[in-house]
N, C-alpha and C. Protein backbone atom coordinates (compact mmCIF):
# COMPACT_ATOMS: atom_id res chain seq x y z
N UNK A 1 29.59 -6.60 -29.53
CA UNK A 1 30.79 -6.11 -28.92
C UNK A 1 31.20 -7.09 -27.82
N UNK A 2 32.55 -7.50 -27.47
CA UNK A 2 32.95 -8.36 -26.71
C UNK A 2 32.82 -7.62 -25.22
N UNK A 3 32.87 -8.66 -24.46
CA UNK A 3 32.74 -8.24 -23.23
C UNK A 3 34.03 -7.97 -22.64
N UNK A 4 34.94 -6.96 -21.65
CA UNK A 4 35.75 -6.89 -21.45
C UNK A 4 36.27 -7.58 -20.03
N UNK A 5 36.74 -8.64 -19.87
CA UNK A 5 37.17 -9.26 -18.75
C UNK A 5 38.52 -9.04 -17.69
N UNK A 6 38.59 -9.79 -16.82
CA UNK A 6 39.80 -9.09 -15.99
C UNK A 6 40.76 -9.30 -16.80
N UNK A 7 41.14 -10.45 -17.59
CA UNK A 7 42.40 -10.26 -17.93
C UNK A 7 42.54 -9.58 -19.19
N UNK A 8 41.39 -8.77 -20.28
CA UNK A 8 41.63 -7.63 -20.85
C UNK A 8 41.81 -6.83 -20.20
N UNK A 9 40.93 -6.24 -18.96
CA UNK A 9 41.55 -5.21 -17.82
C UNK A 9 43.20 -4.87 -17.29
N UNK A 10 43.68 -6.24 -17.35
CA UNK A 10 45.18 -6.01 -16.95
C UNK A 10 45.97 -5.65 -18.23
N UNK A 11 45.57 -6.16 -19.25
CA UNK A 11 46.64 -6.22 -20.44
C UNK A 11 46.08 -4.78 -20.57
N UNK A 12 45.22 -3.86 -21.08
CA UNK A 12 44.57 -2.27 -20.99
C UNK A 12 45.72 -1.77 -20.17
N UNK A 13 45.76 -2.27 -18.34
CA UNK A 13 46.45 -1.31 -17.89
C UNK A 13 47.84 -0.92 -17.79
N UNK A 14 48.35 -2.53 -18.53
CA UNK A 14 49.91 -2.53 -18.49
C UNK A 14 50.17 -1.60 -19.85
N UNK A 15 49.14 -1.65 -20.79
CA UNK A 15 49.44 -1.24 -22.24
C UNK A 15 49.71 0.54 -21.65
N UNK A 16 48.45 1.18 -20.52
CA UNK A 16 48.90 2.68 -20.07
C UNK A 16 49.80 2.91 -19.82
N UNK A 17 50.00 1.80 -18.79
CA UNK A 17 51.38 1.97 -17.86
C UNK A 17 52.62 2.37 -18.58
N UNK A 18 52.87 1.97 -19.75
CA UNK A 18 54.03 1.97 -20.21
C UNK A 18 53.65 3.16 -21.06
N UNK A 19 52.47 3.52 -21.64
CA UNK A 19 51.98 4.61 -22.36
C UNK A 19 52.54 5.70 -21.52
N UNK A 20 52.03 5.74 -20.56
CA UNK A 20 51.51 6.97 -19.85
C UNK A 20 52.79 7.19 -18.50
N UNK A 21 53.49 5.98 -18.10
CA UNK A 21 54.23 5.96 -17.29
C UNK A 21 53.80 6.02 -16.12
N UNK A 22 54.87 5.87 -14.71
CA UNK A 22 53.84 5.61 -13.19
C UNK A 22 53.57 7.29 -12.97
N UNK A 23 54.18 7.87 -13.04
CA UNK A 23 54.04 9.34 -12.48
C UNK A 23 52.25 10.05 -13.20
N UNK A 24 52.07 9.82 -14.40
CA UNK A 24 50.64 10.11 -14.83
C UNK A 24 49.72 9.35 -15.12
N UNK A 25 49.88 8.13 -14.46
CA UNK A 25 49.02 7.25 -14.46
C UNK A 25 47.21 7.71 -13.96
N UNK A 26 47.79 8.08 -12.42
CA UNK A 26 46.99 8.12 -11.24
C UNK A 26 46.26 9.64 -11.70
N UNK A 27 46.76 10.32 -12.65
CA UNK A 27 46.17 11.79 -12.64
C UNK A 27 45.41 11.60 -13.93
N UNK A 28 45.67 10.41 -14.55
CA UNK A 28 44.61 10.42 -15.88
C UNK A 28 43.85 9.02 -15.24
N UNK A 29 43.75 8.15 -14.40
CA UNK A 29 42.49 7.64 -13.46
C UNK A 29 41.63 8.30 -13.20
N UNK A 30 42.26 9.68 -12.47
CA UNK A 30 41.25 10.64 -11.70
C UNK A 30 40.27 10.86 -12.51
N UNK A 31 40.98 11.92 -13.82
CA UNK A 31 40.20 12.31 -14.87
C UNK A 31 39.28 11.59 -15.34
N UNK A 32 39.61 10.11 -15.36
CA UNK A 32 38.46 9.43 -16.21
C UNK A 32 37.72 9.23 -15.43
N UNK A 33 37.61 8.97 -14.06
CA UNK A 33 36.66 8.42 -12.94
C UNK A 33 36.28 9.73 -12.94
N UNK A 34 36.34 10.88 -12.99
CA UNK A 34 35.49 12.29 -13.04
C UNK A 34 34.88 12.43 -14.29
N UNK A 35 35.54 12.08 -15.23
CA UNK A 35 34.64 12.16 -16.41
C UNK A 35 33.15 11.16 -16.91
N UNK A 36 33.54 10.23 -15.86
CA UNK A 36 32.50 9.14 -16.32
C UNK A 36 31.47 9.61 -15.36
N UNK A 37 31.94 10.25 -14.24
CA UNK A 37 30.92 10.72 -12.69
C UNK A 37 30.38 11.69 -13.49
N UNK A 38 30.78 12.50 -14.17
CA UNK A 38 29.52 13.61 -14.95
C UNK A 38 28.84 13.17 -16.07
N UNK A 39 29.13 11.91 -16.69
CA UNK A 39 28.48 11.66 -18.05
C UNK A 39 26.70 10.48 -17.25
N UNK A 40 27.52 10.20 -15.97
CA UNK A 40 26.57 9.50 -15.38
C UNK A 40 25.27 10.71 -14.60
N UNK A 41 25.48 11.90 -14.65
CA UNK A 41 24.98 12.50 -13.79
C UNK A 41 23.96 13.52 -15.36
N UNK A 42 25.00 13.41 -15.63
CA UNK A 42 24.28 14.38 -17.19
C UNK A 42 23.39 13.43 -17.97
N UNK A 43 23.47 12.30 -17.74
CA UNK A 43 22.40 11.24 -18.48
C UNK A 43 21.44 11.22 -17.33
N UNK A 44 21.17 10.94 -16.12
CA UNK A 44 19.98 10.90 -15.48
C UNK A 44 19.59 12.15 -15.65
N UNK A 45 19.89 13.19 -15.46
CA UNK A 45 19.24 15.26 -15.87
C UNK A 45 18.29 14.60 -17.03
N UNK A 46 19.14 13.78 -17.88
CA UNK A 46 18.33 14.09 -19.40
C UNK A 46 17.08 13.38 -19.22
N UNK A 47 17.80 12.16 -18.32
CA UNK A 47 16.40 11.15 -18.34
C UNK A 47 14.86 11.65 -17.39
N UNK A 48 15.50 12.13 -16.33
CA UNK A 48 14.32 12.68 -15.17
C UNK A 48 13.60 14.15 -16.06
N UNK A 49 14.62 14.47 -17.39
CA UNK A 49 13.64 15.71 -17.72
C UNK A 49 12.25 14.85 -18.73
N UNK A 50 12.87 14.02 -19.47
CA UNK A 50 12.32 13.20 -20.62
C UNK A 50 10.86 12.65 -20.24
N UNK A 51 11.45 11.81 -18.92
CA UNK A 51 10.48 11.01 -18.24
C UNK A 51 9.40 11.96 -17.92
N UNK A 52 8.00 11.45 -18.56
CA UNK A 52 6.82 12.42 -17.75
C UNK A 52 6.36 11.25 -16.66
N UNK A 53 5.94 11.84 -15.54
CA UNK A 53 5.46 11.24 -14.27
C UNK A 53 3.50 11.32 -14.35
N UNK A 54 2.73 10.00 -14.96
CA UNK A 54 1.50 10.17 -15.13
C UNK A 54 1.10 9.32 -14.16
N UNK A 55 -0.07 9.73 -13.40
CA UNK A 55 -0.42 9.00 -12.28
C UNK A 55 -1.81 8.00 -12.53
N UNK A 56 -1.68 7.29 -12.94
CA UNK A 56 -2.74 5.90 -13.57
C UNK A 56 -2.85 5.03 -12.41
N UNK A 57 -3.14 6.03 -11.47
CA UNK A 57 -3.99 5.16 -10.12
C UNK A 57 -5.89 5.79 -10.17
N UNK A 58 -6.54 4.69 -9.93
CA UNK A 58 -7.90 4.97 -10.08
C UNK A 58 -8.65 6.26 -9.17
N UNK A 59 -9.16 6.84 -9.65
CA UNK A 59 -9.48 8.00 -9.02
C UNK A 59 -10.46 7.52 -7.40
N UNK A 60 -11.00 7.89 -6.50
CA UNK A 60 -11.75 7.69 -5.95
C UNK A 60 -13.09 7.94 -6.56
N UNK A 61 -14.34 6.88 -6.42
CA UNK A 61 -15.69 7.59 -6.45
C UNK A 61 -16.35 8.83 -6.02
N UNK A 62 -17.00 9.47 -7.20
CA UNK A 62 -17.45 10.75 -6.62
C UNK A 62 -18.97 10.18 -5.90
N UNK A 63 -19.79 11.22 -4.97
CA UNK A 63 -20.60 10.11 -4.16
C UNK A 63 -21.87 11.44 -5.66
N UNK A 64 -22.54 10.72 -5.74
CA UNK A 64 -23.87 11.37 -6.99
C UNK A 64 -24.54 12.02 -5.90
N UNK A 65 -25.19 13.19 -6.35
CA UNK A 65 -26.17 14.21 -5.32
C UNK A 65 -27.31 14.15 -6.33
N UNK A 66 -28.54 13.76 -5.15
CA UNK A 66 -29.92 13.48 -5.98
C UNK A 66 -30.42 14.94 -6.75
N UNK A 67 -31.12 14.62 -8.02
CA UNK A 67 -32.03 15.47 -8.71
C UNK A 67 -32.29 16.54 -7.65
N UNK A 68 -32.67 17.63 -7.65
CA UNK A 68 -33.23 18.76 -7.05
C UNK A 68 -34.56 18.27 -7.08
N UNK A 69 -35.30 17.85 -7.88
CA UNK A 69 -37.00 17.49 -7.56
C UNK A 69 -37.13 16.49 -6.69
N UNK A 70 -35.96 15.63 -6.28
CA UNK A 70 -35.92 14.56 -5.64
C UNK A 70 -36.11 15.11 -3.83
N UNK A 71 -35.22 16.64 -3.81
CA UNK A 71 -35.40 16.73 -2.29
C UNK A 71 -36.16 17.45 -1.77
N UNK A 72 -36.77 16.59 -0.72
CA UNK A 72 -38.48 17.27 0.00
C UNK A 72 -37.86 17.93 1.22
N UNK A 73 -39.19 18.66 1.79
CA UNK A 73 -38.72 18.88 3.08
C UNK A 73 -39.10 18.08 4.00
N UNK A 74 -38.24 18.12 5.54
CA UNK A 74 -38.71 17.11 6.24
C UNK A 74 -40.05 17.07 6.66
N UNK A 75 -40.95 16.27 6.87
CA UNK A 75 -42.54 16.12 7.19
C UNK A 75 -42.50 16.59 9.25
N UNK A 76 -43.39 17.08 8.82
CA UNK A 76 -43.69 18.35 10.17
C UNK A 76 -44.02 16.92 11.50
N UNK A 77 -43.58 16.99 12.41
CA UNK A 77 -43.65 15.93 13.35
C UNK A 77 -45.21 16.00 13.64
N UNK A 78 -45.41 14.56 14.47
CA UNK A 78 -47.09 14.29 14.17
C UNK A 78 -47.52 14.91 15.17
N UNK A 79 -47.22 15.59 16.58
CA UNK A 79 -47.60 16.10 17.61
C UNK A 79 -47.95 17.26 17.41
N UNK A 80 -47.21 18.13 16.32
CA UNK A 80 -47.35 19.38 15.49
C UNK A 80 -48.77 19.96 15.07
N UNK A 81 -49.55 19.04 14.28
CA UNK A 81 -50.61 19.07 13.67
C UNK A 81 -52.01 17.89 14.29
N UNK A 82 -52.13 18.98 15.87
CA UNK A 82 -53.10 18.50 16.58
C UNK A 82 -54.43 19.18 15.87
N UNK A 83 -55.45 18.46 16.10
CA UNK A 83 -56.84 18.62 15.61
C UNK A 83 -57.46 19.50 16.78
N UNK A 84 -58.31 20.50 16.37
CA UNK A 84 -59.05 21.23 17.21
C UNK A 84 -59.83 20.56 17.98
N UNK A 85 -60.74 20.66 19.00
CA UNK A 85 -61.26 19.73 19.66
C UNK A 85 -62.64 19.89 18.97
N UNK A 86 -63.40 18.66 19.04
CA UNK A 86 -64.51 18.55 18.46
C UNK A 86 -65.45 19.26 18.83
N UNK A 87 -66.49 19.57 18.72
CA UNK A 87 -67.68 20.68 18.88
C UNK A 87 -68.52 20.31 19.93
N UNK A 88 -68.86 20.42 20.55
CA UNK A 88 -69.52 19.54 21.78
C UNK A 88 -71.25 19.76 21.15
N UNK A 89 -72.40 18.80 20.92
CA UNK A 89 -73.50 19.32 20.86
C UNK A 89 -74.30 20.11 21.66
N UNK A 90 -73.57 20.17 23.13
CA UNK A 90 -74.85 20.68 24.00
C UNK A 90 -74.17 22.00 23.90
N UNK A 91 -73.33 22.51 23.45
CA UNK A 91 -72.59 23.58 23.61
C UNK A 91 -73.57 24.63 22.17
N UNK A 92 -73.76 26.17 22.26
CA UNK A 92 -74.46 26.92 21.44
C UNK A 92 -73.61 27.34 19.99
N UNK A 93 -73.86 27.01 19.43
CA UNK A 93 -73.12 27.74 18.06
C UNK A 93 -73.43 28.74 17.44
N UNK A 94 -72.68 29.92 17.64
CA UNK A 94 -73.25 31.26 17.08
C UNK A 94 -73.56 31.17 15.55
N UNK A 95 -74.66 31.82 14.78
CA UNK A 95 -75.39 31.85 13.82
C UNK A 95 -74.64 32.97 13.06
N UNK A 96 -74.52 32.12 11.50
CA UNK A 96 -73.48 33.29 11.05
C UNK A 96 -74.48 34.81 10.69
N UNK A 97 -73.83 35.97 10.07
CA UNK A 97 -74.56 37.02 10.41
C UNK A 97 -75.67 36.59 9.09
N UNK A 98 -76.55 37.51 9.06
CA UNK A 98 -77.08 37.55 7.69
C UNK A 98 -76.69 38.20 6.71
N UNK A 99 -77.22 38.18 5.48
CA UNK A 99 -76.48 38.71 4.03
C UNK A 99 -76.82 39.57 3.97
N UNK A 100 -76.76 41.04 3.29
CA UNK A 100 -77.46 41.90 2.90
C UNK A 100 -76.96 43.21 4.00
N UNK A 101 -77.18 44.17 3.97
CA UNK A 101 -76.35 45.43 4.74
C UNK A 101 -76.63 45.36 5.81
N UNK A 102 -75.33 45.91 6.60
CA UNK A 102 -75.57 45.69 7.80
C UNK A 102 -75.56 46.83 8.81
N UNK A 103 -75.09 47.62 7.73
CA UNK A 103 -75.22 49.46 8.76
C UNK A 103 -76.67 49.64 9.54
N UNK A 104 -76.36 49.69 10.54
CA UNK A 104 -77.25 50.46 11.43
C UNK A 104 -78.14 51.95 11.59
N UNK A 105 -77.42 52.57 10.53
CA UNK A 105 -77.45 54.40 10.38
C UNK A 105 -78.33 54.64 9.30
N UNK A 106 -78.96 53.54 8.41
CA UNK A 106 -79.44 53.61 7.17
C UNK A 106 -81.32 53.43 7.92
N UNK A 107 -82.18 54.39 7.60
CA UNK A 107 -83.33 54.57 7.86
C UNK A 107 -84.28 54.45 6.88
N UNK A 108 -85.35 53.70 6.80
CA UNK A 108 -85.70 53.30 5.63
C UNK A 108 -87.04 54.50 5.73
N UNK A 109 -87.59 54.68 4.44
CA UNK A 109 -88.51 55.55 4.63
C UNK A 109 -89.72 55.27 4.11
């Protein structure tokens, strides 16, 4: 299709002019400059419905949470688990009891 240049533009408008005369010139301009303002407005509707909006930006890293067998508890601080004091030798060590019954009330005969 040819391209339409200014001086097809003038020969177009003289061809109205005399079509259409000066008095309805300006009222069938309007019309067409309104008609083209809705065909422009009714084609983007169609296009912004058409168009899907997909977002193909990289996700962020998720951060990985260790195995469950992996987590201990924290280790008991070392001041925690002091040692009894050692036994002194000169000191007496009670003798454990003996085996065998120990009631007092039992009278042998």
């Amino acid at each position: 299709m040819p391209n339409i240049g200014p001086l097809e533009l003038v020969i177009i408008l003289v061809i109205a002019l005399l079509i259409l005369g000066p008095g309805k010139l300006p009222d069938v301009g309007a019309a067409l400059g309104k008609s083209i303002r809705e065909f422009r407005k009714a084609s983007a509707d169609v296009q912004d419905a058409v168009s899907i909006n997909v977002d193909t930006s990289p996700l962020p890293p998720t951060p990985v949470a260790p195995p469950a067998a992996a987590v201990t508890a924290p280790a008991p601080a070392a001041t925690a688990a002091v040692a009894p004091p050692a036994a002194d030798a000169t000191q007496a060590v009670p003798a454990a009891p003996a085996a065998g019954p120990t009631d007092s009330t039992t009278v042998a005969s």
